[in-house]
C-alpha atoms as a PDB file:
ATOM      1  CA  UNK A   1     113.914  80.855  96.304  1.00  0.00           C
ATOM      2  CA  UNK A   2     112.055  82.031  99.408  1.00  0.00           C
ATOM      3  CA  UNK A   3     109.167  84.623  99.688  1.00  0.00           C
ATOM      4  CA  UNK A   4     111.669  87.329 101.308  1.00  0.00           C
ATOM      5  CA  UNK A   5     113.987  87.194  98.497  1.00  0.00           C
ATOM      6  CA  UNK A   6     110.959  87.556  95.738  1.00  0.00           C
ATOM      7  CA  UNK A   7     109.909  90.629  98.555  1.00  0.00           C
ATOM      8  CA  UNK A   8     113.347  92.124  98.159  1.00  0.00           C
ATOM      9  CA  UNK A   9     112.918  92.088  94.320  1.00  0.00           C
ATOM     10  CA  UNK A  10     109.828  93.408  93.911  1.00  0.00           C
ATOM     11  CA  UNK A  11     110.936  96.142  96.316  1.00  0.00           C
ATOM     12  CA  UNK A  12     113.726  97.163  94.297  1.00  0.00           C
ATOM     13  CA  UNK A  13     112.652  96.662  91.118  1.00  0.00           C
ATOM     14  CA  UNK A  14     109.682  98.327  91.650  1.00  0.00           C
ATOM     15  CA  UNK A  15     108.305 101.584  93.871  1.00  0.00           C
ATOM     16  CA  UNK A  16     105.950  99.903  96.241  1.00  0.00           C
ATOM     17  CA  UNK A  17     104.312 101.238  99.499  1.00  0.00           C
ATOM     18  CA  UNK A  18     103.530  97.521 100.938  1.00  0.00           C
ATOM     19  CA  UNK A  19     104.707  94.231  99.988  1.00  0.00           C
ATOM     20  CA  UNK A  20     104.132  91.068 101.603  1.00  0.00           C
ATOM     21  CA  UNK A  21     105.028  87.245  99.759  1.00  0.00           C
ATOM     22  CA  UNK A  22     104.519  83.759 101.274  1.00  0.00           C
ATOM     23  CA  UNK A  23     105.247  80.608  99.463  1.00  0.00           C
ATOM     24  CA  UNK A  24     106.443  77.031  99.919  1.00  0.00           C
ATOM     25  CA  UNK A  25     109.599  77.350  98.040  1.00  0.00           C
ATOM     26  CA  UNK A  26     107.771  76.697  94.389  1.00  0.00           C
ATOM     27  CA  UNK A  27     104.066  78.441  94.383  1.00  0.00           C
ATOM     28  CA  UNK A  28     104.427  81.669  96.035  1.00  0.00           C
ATOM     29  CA  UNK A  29     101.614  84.886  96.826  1.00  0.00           C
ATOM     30  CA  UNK A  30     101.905  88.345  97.110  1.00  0.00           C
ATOM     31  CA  UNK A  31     100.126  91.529  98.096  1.00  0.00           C
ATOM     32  CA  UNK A  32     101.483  94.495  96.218  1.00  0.00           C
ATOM     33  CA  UNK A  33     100.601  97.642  97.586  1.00  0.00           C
ATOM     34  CA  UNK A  34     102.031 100.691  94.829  1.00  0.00           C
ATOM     35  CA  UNK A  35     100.666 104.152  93.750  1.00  0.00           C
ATOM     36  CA  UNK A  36     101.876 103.155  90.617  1.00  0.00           C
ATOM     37  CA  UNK A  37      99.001 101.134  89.709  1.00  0.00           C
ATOM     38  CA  UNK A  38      96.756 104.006  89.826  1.00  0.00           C
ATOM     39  CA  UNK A  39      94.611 104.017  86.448  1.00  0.00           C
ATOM     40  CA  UNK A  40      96.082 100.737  85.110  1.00  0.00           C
ATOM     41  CA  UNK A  41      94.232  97.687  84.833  1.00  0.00           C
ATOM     42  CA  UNK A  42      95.195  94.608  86.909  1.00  0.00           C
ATOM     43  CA  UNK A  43      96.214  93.301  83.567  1.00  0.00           C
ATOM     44  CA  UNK A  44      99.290  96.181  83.353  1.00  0.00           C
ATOM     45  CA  UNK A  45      99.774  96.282  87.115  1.00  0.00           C
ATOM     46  CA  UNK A  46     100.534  92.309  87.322  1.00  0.00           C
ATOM     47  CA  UNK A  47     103.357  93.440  84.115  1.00  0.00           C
ATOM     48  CA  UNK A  48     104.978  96.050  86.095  1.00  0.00           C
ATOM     49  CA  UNK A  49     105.653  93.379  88.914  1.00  0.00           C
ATOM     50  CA  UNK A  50     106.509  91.046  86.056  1.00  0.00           C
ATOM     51  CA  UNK A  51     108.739  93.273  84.747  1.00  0.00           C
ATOM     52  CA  UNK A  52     110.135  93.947  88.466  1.00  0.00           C
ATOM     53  CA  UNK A  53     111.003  90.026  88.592  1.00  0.00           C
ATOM     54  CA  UNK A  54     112.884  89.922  85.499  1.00  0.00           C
ATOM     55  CA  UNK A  55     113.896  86.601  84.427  1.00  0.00           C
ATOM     56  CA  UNK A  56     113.294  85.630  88.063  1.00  0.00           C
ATOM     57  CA  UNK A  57     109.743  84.807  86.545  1.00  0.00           C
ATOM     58  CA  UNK A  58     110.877  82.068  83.657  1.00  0.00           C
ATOM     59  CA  UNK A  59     114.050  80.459  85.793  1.00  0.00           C
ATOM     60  CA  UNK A  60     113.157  80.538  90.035  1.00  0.00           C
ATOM     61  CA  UNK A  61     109.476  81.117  90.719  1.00  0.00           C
ATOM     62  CA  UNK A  62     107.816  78.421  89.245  1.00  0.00           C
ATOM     63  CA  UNK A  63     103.743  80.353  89.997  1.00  0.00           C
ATOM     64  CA  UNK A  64     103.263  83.748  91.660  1.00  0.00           C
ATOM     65  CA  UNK A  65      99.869  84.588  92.620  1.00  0.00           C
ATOM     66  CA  UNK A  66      99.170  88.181  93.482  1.00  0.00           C
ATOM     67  CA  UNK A  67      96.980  90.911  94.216  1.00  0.00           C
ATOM     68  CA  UNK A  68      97.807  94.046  93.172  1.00  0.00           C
ATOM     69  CA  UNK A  69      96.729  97.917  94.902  1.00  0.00           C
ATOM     70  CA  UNK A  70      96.412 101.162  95.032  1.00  0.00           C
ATOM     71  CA  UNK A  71      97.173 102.579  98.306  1.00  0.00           C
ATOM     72  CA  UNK A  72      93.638 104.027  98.141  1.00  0.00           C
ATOM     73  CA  UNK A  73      92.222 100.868  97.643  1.00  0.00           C
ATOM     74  CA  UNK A  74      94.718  99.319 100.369  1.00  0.00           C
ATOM     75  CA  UNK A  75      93.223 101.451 102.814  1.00  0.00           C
ATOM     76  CA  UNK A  76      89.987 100.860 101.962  1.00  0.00           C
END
């Protein structure tokens, strides 16, 4: 697993306006950039991503750190 594949499914599992992942193969980050996340808590936002990876989450990416925004905040 490499951070442009866990890009790619973030991207299409989920409608994002900015996405960017690095990672050494096993711990990965990301900056998630969606207007979806507009009045959820980070909590609900960090599920929709979740929910974006599928079983990605339990069987190739071993710990995903991210940060999750608004494009509002994004801007900011």
């Amino acid at each position: 697993m490499d951070p442009n594949q866990i890009k790619q499914y973030i991207e299409s599992g989920l409608q994002c306006d900015h996405v960017e992942v690095t990672g050494d193969g096993r711990h990965f980050e990301a900056v998630i950039v969606s207007s979806l996340f507009r009045g959820k808590t980070k909590v609900r936002q960090h599920q929709l991503v979740y929910a974006a990876l599928g079983d990605r989450m339990r069987e190739d990416i071993h710990a995903l750190s991210m940060k999750t925004l608004t494009p509002e905040e994004w801007q900011g």
